[in-house]
PDB file of N, CA and C in Angstrom:
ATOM      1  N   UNK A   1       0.840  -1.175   0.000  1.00  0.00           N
ATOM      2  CA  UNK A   1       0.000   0.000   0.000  1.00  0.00           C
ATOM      3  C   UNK A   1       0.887   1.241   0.000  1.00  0.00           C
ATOM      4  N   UNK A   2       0.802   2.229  -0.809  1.00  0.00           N
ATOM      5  CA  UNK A   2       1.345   3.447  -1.086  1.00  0.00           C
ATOM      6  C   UNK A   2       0.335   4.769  -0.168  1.00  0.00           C
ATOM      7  N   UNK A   3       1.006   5.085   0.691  1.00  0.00           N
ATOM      8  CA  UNK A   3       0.959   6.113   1.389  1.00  0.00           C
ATOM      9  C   UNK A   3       1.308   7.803   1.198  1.00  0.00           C
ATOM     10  N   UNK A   4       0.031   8.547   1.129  1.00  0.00           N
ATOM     11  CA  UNK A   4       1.185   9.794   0.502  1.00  0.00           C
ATOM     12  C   UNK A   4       1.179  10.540   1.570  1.00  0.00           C
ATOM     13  N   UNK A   5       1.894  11.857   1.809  1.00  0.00           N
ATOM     14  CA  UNK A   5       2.552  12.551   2.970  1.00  0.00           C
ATOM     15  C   UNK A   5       1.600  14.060   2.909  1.00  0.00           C
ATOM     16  N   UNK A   6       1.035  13.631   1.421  1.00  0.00           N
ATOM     17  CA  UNK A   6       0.415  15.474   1.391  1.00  0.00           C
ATOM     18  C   UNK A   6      -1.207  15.011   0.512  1.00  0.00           C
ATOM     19  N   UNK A   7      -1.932  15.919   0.895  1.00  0.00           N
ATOM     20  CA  UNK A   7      -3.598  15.812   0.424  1.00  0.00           C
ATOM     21  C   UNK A   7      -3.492  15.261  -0.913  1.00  0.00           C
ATOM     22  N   UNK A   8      -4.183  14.402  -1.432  1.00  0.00           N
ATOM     23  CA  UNK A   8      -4.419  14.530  -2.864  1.00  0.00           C
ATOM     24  C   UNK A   8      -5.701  14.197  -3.231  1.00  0.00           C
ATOM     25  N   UNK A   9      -5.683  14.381  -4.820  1.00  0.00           N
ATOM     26  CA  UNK A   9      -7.518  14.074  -5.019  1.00  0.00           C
ATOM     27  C   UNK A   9      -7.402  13.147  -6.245  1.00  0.00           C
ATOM     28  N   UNK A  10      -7.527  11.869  -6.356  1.00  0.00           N
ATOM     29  CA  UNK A  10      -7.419  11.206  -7.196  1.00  0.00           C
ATOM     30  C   UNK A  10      -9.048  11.084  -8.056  1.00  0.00           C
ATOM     31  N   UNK A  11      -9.030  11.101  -9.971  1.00  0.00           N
ATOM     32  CA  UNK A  11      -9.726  10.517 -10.243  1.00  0.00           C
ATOM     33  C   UNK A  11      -9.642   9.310 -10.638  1.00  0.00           C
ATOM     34  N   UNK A  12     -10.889   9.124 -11.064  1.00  0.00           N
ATOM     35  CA  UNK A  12     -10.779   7.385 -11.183  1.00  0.00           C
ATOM     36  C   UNK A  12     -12.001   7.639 -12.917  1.00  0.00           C
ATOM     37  N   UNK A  13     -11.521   7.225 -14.537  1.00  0.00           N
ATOM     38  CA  UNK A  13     -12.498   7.408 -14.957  1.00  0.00           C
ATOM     39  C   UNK A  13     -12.684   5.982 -15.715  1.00  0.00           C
ATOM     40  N   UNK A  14     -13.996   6.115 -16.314  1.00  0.00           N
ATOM     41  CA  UNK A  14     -14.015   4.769 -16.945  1.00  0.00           C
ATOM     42  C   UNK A  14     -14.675   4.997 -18.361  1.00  0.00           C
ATOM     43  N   UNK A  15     -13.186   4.190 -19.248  1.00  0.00           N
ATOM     44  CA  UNK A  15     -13.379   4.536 -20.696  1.00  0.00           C
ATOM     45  C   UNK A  15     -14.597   3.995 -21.224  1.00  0.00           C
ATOM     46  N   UNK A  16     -15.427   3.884 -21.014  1.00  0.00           N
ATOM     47  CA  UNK A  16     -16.616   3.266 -21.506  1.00  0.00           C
ATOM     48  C   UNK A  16     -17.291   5.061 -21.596  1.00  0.00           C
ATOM     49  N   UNK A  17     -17.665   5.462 -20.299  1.00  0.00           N
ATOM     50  CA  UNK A  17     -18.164   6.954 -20.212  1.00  0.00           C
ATOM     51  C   UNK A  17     -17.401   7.637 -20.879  1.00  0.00           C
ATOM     52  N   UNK A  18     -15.806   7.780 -20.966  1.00  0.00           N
ATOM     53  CA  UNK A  18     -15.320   9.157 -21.673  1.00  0.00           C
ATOM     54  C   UNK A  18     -15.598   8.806 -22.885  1.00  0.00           C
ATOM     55  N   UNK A  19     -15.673   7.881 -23.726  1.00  0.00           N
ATOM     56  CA  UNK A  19     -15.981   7.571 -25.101  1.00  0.00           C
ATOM     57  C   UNK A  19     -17.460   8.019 -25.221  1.00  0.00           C
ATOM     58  N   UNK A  20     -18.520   8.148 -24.567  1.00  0.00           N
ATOM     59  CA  UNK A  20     -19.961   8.222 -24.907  1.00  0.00           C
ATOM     60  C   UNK A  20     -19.747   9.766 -24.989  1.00  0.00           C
ATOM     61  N   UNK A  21     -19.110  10.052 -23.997  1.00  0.00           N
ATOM     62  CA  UNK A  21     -19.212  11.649 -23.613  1.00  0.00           C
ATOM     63  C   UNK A  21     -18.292  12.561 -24.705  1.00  0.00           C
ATOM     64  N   UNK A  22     -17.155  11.966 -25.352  1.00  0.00           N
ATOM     65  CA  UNK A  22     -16.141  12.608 -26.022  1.00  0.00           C
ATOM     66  C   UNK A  22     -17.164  12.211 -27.502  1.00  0.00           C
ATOM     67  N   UNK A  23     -18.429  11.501 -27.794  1.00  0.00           N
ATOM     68  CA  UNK A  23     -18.646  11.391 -29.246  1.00  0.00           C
ATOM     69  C   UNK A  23     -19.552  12.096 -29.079  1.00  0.00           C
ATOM     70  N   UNK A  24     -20.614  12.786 -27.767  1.00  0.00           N
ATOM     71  CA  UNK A  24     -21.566  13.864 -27.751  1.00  0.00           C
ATOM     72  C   UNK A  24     -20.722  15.074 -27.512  1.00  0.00           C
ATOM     73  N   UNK A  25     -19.787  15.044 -27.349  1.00  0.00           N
ATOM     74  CA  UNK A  25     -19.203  16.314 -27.077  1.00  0.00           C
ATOM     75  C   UNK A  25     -17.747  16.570 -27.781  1.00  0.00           C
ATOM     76  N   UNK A  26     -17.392  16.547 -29.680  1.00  0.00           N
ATOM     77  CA  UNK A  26     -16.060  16.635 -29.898  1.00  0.00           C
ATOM     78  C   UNK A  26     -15.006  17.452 -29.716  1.00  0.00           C
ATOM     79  N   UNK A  27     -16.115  18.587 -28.909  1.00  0.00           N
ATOM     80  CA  UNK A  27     -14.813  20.043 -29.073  1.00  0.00           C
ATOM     81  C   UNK A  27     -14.556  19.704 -27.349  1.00  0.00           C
ATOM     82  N   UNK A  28     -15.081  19.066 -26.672  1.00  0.00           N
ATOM     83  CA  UNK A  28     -14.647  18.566 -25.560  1.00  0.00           C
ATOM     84  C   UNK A  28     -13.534  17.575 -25.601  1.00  0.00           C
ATOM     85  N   UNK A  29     -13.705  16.743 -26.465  1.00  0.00           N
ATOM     86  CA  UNK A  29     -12.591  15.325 -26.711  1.00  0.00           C
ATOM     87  C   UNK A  29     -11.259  16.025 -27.180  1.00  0.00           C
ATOM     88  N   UNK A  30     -11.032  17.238 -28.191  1.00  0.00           N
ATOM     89  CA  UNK A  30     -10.191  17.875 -28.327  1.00  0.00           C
ATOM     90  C   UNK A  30      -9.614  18.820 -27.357  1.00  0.00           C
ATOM     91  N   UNK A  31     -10.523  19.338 -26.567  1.00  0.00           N
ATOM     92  CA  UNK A  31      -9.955  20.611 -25.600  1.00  0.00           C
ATOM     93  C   UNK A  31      -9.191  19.253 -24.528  1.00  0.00           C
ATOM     94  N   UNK A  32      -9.784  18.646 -24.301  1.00  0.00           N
ATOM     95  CA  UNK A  32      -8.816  17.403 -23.047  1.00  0.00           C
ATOM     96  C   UNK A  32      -7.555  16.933 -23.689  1.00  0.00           C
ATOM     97  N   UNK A  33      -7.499  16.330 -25.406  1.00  0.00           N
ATOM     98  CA  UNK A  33      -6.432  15.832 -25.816  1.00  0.00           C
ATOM     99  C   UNK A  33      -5.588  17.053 -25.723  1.00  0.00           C
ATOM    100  N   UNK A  34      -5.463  18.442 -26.372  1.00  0.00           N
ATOM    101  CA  UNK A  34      -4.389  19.125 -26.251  1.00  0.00           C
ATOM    102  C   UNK A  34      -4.378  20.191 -24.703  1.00  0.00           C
ATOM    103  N   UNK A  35      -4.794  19.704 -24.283  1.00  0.00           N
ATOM    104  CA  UNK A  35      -4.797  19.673 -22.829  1.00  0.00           C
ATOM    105  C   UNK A  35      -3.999  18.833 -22.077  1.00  0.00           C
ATOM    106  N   UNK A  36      -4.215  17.730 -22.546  1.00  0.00           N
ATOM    107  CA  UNK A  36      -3.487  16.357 -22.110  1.00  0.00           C
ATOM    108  C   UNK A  36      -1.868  16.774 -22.748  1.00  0.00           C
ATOM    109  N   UNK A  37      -1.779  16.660 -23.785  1.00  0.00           N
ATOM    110  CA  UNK A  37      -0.702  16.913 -24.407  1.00  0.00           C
ATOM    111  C   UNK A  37       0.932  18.274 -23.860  1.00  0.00           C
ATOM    112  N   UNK A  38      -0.510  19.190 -23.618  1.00  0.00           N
ATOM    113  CA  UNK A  38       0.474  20.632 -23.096  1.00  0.00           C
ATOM    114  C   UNK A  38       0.929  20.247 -22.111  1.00  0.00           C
ATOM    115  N   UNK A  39       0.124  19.405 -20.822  1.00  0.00           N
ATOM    116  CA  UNK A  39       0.598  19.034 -19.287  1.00  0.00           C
ATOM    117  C   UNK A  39       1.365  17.658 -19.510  1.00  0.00           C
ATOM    118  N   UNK A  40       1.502  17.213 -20.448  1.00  0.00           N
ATOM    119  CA  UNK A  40       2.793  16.019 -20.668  1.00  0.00           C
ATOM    120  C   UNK A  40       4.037  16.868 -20.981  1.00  0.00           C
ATOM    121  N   UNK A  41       3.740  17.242 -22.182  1.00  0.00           N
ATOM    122  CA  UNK A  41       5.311  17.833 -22.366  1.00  0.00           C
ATOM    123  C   UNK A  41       5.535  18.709 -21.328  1.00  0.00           C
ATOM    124  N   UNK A  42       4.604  19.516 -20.695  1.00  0.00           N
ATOM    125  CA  UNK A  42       5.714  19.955 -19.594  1.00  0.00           C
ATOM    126  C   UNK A  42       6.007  19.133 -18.280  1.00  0.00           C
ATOM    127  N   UNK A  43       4.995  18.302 -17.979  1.00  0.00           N
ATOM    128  CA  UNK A  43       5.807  17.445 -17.047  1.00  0.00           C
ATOM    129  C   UNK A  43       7.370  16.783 -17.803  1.00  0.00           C
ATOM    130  N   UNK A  44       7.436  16.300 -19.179  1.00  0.00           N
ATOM    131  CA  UNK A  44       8.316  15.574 -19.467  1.00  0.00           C
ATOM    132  C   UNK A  44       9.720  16.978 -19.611  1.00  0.00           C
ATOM    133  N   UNK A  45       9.163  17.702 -19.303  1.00  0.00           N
ATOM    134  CA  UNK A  45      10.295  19.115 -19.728  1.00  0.00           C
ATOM    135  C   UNK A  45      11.006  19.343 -18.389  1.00  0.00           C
ATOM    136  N   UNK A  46      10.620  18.996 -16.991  1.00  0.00           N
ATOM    137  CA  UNK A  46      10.050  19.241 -15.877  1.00  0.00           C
ATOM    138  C   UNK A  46      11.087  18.226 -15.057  1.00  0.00           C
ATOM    139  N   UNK A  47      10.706  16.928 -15.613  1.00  0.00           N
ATOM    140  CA  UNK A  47      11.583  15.604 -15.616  1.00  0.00           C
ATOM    141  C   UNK A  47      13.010  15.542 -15.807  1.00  0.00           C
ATOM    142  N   UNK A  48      13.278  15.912 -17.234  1.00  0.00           N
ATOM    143  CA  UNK A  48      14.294  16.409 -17.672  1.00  0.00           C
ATOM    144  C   UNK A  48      15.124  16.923 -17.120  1.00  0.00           C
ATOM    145  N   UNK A  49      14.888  18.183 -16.506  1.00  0.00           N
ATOM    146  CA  UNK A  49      15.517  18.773 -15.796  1.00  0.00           C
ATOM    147  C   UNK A  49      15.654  18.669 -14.570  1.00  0.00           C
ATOM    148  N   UNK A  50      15.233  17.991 -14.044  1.00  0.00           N
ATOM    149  CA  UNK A  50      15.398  16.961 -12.654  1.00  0.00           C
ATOM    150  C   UNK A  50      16.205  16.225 -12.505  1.00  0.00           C
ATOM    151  N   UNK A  51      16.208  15.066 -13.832  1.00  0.00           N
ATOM    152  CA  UNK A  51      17.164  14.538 -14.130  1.00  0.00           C
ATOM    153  C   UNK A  51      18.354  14.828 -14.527  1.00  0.00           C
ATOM    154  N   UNK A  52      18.964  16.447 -15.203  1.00  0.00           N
ATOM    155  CA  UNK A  52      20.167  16.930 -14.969  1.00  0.00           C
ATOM    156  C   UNK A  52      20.646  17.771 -14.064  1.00  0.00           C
ATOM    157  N   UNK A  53      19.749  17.724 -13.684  1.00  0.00           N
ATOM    158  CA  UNK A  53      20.038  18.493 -11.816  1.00  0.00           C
ATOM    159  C   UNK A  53      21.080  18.510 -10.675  1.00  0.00           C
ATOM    160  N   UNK A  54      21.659  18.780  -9.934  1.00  0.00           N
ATOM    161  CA  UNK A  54      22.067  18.642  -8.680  1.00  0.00           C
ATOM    162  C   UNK A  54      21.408  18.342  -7.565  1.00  0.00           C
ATOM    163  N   UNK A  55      21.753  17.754  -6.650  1.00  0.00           N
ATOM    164  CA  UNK A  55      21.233  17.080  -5.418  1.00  0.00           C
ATOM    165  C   UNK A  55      20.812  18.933  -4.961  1.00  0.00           C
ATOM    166  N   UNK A  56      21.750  19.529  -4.675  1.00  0.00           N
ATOM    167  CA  UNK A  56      21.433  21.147  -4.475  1.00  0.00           C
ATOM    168  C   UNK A  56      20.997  21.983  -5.401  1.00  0.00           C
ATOM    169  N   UNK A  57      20.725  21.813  -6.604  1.00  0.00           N
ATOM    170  CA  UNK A  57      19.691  22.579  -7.498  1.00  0.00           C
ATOM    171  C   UNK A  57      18.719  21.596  -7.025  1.00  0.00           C
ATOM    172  N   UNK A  58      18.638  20.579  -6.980  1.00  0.00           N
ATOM    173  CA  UNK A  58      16.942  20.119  -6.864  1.00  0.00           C
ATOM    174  C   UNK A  58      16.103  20.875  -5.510  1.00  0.00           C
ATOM    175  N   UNK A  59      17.049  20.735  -4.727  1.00  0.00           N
ATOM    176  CA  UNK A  59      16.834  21.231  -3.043  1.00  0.00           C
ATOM    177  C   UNK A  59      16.507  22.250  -3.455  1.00  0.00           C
ATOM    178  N   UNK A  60      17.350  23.176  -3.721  1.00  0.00           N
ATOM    179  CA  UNK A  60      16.983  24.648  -3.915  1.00  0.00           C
ATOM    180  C   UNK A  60      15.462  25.133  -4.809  1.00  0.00           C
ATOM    181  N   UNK A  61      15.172  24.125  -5.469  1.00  0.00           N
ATOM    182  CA  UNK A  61      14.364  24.275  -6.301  1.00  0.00           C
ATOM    183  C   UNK A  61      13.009  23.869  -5.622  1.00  0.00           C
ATOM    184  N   UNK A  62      12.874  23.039  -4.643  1.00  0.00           N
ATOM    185  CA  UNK A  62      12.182  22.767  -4.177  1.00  0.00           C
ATOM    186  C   UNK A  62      11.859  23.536  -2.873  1.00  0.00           C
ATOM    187  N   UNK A  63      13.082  24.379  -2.428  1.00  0.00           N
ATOM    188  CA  UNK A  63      12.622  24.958  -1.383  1.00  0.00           C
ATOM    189  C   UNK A  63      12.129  26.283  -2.030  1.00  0.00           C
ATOM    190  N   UNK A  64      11.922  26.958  -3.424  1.00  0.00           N
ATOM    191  CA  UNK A  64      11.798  28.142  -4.073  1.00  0.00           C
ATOM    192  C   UNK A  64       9.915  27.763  -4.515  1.00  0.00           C
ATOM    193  N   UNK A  65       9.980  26.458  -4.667  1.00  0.00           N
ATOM    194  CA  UNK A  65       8.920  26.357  -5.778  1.00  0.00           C
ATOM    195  C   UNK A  65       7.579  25.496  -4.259  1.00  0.00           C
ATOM    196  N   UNK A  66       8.390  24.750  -3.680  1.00  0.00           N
ATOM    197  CA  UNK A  66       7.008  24.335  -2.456  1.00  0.00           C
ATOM    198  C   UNK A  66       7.872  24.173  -0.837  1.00  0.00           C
ATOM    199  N   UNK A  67       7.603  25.085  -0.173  1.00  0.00           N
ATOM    200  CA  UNK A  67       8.569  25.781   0.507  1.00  0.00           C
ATOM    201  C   UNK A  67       8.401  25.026   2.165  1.00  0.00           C
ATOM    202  N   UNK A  68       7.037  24.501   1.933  1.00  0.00           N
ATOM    203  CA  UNK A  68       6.610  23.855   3.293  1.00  0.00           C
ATOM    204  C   UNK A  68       6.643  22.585   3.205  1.00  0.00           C
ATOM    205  N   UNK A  69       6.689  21.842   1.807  1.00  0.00           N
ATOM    206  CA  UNK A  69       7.011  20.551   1.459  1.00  0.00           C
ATOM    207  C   UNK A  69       8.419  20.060   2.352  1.00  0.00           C
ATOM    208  N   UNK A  70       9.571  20.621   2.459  1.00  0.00           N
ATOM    209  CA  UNK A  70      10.396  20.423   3.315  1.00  0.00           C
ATOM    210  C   UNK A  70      10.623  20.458   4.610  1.00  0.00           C
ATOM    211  N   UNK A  71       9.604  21.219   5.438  1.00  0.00           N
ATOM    212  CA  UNK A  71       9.521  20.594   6.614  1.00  0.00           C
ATOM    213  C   UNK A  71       8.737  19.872   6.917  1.00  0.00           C
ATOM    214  N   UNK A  72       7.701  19.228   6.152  1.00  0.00           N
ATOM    215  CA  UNK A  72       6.780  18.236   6.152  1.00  0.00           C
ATOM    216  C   UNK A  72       7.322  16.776   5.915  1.00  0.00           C
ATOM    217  N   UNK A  73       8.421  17.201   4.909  1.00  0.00           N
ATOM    218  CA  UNK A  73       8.886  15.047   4.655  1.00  0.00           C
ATOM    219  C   UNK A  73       9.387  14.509   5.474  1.00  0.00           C
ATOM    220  N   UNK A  74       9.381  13.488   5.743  1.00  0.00           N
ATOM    221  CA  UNK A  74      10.670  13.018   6.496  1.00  0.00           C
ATOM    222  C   UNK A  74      11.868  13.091   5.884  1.00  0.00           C
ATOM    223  N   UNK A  75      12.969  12.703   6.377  1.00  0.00           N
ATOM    224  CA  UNK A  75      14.181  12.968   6.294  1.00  0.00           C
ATOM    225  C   UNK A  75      14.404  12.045   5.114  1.00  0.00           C
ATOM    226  N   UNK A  76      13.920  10.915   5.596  1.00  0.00           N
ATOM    227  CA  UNK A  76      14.551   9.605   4.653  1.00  0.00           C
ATOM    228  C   UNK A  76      13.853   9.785   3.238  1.00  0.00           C
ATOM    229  N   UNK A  77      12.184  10.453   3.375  1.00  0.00           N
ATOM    230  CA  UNK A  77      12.008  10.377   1.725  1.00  0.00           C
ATOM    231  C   UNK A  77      12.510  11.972   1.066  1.00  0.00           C
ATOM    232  N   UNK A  78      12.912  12.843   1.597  1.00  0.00           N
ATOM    233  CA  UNK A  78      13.879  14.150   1.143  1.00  0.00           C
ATOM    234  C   UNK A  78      14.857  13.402   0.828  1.00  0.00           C
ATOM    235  N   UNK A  79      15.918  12.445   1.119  1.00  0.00           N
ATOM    236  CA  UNK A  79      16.696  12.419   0.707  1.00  0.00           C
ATOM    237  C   UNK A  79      17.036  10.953  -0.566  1.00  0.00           C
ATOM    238  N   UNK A  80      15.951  10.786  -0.388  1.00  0.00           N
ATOM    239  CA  UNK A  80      15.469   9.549  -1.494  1.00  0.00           C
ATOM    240  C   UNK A  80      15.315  10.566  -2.833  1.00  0.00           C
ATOM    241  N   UNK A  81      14.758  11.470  -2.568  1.00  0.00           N
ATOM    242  CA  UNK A  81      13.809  12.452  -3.455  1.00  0.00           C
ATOM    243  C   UNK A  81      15.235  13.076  -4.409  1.00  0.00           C
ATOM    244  N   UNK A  82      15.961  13.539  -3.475  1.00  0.00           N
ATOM    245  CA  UNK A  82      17.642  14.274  -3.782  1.00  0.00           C
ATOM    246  C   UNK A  82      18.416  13.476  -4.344  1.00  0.00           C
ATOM    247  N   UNK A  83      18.171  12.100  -4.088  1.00  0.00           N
ATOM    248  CA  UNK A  83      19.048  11.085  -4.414  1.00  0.00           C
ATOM    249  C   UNK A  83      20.165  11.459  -3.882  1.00  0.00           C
ATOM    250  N   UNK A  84      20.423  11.756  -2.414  1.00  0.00           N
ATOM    251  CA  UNK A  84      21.802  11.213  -1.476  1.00  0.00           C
ATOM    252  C   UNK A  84      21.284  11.018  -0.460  1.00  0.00           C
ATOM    253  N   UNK A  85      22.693  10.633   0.341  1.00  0.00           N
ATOM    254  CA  UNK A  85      22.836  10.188   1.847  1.00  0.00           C
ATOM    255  C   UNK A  85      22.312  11.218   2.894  1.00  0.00           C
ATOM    256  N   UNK A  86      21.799  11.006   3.976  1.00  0.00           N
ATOM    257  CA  UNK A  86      21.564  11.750   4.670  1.00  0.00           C
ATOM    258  C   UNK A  86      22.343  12.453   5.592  1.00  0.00           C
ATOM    259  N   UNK A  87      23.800  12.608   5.594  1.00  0.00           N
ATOM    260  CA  UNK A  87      24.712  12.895   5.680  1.00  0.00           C
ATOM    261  C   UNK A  87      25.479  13.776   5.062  1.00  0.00           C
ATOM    262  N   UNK A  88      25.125  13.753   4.097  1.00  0.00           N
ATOM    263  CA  UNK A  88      24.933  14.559   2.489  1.00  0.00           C
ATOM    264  C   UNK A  88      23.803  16.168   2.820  1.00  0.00           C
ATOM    265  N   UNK A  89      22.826  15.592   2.857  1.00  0.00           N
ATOM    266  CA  UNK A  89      21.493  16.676   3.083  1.00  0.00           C
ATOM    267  C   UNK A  89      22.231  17.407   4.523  1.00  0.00           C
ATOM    268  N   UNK A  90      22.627  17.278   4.976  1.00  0.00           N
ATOM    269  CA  UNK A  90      23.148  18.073   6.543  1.00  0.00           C
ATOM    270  C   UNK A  90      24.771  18.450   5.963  1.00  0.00           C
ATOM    271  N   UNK A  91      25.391  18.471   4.997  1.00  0.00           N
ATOM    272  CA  UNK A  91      26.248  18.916   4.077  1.00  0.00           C
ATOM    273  C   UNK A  91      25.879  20.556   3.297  1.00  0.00           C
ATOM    274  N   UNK A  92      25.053  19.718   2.667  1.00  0.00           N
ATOM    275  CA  UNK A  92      24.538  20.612   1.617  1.00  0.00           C
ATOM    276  C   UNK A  92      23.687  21.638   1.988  1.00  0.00           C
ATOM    277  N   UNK A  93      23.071  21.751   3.377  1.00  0.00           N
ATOM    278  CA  UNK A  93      22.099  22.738   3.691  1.00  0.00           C
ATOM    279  C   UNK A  93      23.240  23.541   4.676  1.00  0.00           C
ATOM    280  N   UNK A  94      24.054  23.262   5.215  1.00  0.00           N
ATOM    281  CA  UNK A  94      25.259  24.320   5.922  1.00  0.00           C
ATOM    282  C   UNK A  94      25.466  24.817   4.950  1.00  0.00           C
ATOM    283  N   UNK A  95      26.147  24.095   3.424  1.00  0.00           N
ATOM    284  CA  UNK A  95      26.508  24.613   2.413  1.00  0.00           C
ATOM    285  C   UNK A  95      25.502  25.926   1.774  1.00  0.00           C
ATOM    286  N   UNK A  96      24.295  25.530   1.789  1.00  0.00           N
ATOM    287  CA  UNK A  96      23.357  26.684   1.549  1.00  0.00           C
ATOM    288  C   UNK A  96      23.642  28.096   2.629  1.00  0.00           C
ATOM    289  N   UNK A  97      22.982  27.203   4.135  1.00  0.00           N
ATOM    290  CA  UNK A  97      23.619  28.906   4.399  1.00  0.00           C
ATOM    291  C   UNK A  97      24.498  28.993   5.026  1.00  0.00           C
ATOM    292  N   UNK A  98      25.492  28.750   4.228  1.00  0.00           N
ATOM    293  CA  UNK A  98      26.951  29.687   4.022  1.00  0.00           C
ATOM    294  C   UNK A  98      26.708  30.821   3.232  1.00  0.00           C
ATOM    295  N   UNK A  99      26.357  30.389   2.164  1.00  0.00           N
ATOM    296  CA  UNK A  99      26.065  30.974   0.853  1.00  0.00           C
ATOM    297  C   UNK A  99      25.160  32.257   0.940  1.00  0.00           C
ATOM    298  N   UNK A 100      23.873  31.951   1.831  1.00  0.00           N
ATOM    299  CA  UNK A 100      23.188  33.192   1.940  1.00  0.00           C
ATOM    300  C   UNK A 100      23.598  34.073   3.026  1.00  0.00           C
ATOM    301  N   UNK A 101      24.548  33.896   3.872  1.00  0.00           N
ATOM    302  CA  UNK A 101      24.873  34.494   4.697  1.00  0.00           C
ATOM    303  C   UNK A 101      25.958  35.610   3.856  1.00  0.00           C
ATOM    304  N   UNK A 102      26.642  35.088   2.868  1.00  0.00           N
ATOM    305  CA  UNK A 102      27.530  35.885   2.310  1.00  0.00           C
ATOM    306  C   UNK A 102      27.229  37.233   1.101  1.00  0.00           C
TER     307      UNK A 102
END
């Protein structure tokens, strides 16, 4: 069982209905596909750059972009998330403020 740490709202749909509903409604079936489409490529744009990231650009990025998400995780999935040691994360955040102190 997968547990999440923050609210979410899952749907649940069933292709039987979106097909009835997308052939009474085509400018609906289109507004969802390039809808669908715009929020892929930017998740996959999003990804990307996650994936060439730094353990400290990701941090930083995450403390700029969801700021309370970090004192909410635990330790162990922040640093799952960073992909290092937790030894590492108590590194890299002195390392931060050093940086803003200067």
């Amino acid at each position: 069982m997968l547990l999440s740490t923050e609210d979410s709202i899952i749907t649940i749909s069933n292709p039987d209905i979106e097909a009835e509903i997308f052939q009474k409604f085509p400018k609906f079936e289109k507004l969802c596909r390039i809808m669908s489409e715009e929020l892929l490529s930017k998740e996959q744009i999003n990804f990307d750059g996650f994936k060439t990231s730094s353990p400290e650009q990701r941090y930083l990025n995450m403390l700029q972009k969801r700021p309370g998400l970090i004192q909410r995780l635990p330790q162990h999935q922040l640093v799952s998330y960073l992909g290092i040691k937790p030894q590492s994360l108590s590194r890299l955040r002195t390392r931060i403020l050093k940086k803003n102190k200067s």
